[in-house]
Structures are given as structure tokens and as C-alpha cells.
N, C-alpha and C. Protein backbone atom coordinates (compact mmCIF):
# COMPACT_ATOMS: atom_id res chain seq x y z
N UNK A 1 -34.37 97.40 16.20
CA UNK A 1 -34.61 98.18 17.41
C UNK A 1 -33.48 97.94 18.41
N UNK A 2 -32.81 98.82 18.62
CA UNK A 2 -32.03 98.72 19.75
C UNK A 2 -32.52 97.98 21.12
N UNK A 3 -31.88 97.21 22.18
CA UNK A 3 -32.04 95.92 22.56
C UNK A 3 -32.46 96.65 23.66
N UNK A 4 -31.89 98.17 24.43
CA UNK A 4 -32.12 98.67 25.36
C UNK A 4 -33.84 98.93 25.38
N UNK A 5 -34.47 99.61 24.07
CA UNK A 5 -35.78 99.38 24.06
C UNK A 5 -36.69 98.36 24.00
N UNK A 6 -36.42 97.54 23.77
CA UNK A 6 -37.00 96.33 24.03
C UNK A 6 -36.85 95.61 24.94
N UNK A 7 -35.56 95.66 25.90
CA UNK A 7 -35.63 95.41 27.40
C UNK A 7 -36.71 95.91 27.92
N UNK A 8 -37.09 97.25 28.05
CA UNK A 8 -38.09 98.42 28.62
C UNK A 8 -39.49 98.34 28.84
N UNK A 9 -39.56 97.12 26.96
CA UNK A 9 -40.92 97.00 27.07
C UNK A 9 -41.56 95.25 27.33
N UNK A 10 -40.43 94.44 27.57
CA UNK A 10 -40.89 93.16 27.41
C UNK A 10 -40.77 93.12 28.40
N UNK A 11 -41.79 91.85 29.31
CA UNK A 11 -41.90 91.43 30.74
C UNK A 11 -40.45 90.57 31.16
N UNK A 12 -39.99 90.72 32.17
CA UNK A 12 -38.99 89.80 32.41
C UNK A 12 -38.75 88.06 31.49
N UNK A 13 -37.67 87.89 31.45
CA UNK A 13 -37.37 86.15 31.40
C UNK A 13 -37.58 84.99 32.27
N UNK A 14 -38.58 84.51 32.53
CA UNK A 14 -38.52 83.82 33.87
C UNK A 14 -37.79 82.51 33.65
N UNK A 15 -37.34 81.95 34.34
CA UNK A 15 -35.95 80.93 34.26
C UNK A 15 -35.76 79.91 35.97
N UNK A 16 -36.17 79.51 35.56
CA UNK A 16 -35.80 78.42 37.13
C UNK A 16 -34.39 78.40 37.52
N UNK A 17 -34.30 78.08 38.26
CA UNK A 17 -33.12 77.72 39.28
C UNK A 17 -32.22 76.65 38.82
N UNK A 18 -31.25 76.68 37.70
CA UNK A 18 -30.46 75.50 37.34
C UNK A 18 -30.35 74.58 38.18
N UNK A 19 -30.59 75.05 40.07
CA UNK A 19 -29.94 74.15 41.12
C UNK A 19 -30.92 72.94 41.13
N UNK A 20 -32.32 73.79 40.75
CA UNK A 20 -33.78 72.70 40.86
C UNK A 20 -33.14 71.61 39.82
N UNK A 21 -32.82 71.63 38.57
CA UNK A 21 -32.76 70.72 37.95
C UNK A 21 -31.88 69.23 38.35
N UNK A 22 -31.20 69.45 39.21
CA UNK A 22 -30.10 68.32 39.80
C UNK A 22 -30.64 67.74 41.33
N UNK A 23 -31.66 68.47 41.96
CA UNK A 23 -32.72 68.07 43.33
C UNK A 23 -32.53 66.73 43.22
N UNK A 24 -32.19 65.79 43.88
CA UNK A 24 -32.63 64.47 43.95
C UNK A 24 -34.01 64.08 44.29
N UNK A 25 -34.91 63.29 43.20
CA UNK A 25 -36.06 63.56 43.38
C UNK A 25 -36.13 62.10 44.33
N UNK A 26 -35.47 61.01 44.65
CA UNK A 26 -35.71 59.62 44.58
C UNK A 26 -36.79 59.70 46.33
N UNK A 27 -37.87 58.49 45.88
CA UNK A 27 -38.59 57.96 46.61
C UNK A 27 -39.98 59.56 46.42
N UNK A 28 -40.11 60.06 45.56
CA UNK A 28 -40.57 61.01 45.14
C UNK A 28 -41.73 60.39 44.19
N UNK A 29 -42.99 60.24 44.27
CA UNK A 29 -43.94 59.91 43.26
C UNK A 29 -44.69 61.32 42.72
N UNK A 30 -44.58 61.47 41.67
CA UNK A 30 -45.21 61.98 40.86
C UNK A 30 -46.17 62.24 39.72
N UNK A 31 -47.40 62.25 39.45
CA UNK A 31 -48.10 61.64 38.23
C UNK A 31 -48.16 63.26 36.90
N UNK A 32 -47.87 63.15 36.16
CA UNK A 32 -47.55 64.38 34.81
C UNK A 32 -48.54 63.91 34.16
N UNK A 33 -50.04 64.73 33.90
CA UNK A 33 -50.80 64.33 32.69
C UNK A 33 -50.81 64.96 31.44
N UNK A 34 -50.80 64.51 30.28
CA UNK A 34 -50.52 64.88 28.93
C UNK A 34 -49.16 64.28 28.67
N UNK A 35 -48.76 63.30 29.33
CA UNK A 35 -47.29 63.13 29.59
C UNK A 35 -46.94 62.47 28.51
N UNK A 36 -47.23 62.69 27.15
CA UNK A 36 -46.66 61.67 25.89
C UNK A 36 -46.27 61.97 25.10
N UNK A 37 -46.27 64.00 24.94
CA UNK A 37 -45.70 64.49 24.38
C UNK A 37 -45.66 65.90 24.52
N UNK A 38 -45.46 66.77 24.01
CA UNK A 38 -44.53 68.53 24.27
C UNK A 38 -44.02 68.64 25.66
N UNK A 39 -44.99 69.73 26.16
CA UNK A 39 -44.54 69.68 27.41
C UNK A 39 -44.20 68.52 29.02
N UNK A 40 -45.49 67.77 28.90
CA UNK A 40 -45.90 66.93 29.44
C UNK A 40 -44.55 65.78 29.53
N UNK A 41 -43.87 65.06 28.53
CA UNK A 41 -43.25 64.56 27.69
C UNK A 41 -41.99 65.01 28.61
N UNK A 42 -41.71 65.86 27.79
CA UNK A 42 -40.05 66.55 28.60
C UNK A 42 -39.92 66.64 30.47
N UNK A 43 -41.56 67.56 31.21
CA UNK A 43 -41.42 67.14 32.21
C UNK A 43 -41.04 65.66 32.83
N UNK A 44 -41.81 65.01 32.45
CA UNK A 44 -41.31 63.48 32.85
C UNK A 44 -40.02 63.50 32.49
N UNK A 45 -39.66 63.65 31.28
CA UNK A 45 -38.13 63.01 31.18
C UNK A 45 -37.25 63.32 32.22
N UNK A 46 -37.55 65.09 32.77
CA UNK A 46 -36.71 65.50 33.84
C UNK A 46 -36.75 65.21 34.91
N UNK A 47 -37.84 65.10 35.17
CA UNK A 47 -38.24 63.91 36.78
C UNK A 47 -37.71 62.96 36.72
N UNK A 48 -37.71 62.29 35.66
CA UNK A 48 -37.34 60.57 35.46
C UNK A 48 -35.52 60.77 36.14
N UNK A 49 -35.11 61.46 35.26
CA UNK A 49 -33.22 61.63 35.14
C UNK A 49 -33.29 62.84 37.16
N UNK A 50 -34.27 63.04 37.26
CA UNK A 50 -33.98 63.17 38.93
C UNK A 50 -34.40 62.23 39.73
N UNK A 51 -34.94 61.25 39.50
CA UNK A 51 -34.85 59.90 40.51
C UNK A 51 -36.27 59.50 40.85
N UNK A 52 -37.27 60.60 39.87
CA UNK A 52 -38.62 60.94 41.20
C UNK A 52 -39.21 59.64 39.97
N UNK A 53 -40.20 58.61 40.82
CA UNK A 53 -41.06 57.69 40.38
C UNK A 53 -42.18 58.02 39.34
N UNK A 54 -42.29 58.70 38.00
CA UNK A 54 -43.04 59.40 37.44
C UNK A 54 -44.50 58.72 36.64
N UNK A 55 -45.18 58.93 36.67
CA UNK A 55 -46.52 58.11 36.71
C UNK A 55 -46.89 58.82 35.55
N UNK A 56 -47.07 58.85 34.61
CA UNK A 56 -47.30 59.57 32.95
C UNK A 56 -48.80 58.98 32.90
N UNK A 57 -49.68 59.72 33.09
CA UNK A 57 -51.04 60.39 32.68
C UNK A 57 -51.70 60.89 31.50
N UNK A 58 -51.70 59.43 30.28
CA UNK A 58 -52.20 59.21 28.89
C UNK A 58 -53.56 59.38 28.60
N UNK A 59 -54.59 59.76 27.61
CA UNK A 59 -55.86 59.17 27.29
C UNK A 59 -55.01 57.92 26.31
N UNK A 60 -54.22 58.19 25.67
CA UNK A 60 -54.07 56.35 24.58
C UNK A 60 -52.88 55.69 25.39
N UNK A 61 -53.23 54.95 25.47
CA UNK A 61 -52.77 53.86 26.32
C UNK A 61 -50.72 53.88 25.58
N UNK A 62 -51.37 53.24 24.24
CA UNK A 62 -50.12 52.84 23.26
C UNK A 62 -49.12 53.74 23.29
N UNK A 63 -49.45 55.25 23.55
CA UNK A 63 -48.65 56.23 23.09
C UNK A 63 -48.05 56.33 24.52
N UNK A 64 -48.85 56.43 25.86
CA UNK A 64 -48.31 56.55 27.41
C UNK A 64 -47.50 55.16 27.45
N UNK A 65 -47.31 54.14 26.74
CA UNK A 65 -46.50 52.93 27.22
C UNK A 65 -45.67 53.42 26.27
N UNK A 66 -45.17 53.73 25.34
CA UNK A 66 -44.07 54.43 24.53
C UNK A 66 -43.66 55.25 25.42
N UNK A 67 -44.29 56.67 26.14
CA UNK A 67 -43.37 57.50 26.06
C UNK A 67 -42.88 57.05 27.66
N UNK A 68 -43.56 56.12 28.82
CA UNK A 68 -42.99 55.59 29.55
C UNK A 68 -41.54 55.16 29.70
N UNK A 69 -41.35 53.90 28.07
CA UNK A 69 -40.56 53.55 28.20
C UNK A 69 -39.44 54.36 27.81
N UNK A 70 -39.58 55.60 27.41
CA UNK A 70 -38.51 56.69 26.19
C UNK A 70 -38.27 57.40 27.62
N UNK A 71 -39.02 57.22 28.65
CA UNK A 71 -38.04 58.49 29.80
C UNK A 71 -37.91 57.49 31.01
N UNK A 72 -38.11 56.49 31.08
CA UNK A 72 -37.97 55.50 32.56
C UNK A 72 -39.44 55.51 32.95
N UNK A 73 -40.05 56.35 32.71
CA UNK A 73 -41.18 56.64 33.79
C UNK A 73 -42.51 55.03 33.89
N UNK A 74 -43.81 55.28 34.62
CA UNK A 74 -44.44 54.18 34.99
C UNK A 74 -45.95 54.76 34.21
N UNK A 75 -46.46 53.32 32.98
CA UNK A 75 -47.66 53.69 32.23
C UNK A 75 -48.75 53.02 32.75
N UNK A 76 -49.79 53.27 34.03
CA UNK A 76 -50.70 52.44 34.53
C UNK A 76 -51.70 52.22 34.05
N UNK A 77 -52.46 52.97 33.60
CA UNK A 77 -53.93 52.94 32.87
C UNK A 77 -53.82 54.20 32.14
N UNK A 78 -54.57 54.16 31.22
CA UNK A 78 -55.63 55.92 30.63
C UNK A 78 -55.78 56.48 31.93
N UNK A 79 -56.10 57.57 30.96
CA UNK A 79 -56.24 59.01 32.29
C UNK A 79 -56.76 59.79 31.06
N UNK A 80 -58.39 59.74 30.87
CA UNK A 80 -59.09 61.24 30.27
C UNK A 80 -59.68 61.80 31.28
N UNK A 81 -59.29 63.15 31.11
CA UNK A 81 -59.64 64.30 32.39
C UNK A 81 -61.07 64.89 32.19
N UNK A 82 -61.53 64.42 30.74
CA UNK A 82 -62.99 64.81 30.89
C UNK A 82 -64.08 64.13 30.88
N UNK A 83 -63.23 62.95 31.52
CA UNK A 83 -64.43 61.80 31.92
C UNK A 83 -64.25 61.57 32.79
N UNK A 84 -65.37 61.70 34.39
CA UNK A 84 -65.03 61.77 35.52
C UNK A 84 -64.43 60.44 35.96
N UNK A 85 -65.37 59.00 35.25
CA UNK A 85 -65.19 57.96 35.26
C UNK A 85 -63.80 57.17 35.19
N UNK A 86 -63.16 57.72 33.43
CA UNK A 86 -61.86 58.17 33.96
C UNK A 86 -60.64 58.03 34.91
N UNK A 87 -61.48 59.65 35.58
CA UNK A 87 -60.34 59.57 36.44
C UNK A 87 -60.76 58.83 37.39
N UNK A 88 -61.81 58.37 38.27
CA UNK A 88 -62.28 57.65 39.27
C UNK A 88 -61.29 55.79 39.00
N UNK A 89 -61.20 55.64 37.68
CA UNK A 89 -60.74 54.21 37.59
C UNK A 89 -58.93 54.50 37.50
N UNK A 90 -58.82 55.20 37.17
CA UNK A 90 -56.93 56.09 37.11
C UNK A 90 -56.64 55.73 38.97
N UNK A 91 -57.78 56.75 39.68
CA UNK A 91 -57.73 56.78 40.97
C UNK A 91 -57.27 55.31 41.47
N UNK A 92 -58.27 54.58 41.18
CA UNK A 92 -58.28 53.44 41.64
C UNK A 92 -57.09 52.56 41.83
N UNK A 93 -56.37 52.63 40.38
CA UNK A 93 -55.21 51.62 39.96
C UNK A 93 -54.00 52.47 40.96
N UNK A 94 -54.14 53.53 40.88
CA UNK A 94 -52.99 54.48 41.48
C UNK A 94 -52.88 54.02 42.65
N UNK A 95 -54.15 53.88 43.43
CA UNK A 95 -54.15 53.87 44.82
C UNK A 95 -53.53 52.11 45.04
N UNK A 96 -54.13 51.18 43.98
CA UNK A 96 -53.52 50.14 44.15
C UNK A 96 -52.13 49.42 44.54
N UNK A 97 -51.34 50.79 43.79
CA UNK A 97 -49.73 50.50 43.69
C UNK A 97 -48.75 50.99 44.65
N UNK A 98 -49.84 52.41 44.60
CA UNK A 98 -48.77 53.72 45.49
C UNK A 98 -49.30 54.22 46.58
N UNK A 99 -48.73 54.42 47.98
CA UNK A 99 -49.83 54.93 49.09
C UNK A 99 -49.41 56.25 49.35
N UNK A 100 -48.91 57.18 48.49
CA UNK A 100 -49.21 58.30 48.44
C UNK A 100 -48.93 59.19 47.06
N UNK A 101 -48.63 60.31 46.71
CA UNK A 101 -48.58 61.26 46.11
C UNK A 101 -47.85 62.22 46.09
N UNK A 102 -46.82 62.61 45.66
CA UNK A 102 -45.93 63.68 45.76
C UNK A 102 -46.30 65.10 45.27
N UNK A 103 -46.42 64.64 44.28
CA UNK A 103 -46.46 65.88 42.96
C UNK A 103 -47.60 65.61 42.36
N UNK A 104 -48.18 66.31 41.43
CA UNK A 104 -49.05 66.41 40.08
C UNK A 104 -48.99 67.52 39.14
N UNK A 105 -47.98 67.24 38.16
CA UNK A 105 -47.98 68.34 37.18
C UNK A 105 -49.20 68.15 36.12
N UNK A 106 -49.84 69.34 36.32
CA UNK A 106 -51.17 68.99 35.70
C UNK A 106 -50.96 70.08 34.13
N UNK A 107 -50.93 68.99 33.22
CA UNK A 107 -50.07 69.56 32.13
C UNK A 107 -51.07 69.74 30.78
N UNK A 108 -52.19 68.51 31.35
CA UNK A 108 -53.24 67.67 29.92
C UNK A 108 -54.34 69.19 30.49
N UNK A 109 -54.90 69.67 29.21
CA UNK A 109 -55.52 70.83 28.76
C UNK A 109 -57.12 70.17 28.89
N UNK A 110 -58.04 70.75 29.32
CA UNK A 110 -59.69 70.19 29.29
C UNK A 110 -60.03 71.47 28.94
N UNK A 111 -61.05 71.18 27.94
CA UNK A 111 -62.09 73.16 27.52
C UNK A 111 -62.93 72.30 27.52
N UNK A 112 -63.75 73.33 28.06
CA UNK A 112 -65.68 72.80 28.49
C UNK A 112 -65.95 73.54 27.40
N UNK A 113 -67.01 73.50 26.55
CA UNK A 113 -67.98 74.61 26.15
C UNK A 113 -69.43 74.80 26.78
């Protein structure tokens, strides 16, 4: 198919701002949940290599202290999002370390049925 028709019919490319990627994130806290692998994973890495303090948001512990150490980022406790409890004890440790919050890329997937 010629490329002109398929321009016509596909929705735009959406594409960030190359400039965002070089932002100095430093003194920047951020917590990324699902952060141990696909998406989740790479976000951190890019936060990490912009300066921002990245807080990686695991249910397995083993796998969030791996992928911590694979991007710089910080592995505090579990974090399952469908246990309120959970997050109430996540809360807790967070609040222990850090007195505020920057960001939250909320990345980790929950389906109710």
C-alpha cells in the first residue's frame, strides 16, 4: 500500500520531546510500580540516568532488589496494589525515609473481576 494511504488512515505517532529525556531530574523522588520489568523497568532506568531518586514498586521483593540494582534506583519493601494492606505498609516505610513525593508512574496493572 502506498505510504500516502496509510498516513490518511493511521492515528498520529506520538513521540515525546527528546528535550524531556536530558531534564535534570536530581533531588526529584519518584516511586514507578511494576518497576522490574517491560515498561516499568526501562522507566526507572530513565529516571535513574536523569538524576531523579527512583523508588521501584515490586510485589517480589528478589526481583525489585535486582532490578534496583540494574538501574541505580532504591528497593524498599513489596508493593501489591491489590492488597490494600500492602500498600498501607509500602506507605509506611516510604514515609519513613522520604518527606515527600514527586512523581508516581503508575505502571503495575490491577483487574478486579
Amino acid at each position: 500500500l502506498p505510504t500516502s494511504f496509510l498516513s490518511s488512515i493511521m492515528p498520529p505517532i506520538l513521540r515525546c520531546d527528546p528535550k524531556d529525556l536530558d531534564k535534570n531530574l536530581t533531588d526529584q523522588v519518584v516511586i514507578v510500580t511494576g518497576a522490574n520489568s517491560g515498561c516499568g523497568l526501562e522507566t526507572s532506568r530513565q529516571l535513574s540516568k536523569q538524576g531523579a531518586t527512583v523508588i521501584l514498586a515490586c510485589r517480589n521483593a528478589e526481583r525489585g532488589e535486582t532490578a534496583a540494582k540494574d538501574v541505580g534506583g532504591v528497593f524498599l519493601t513489596t508493593l501489591d496494589l491489590a492488597s490494600l494492606q500492602s500498600i498501607r505498609d509500602f506507605v509506611t516505610v516510604f514515609k519513613e525515609k522520604y518527606e515527600r513525593l514527586d512523581a508516581l508512574g503508575n505502571n503495575a496493572g490491577v483487574m478486579g473481576c
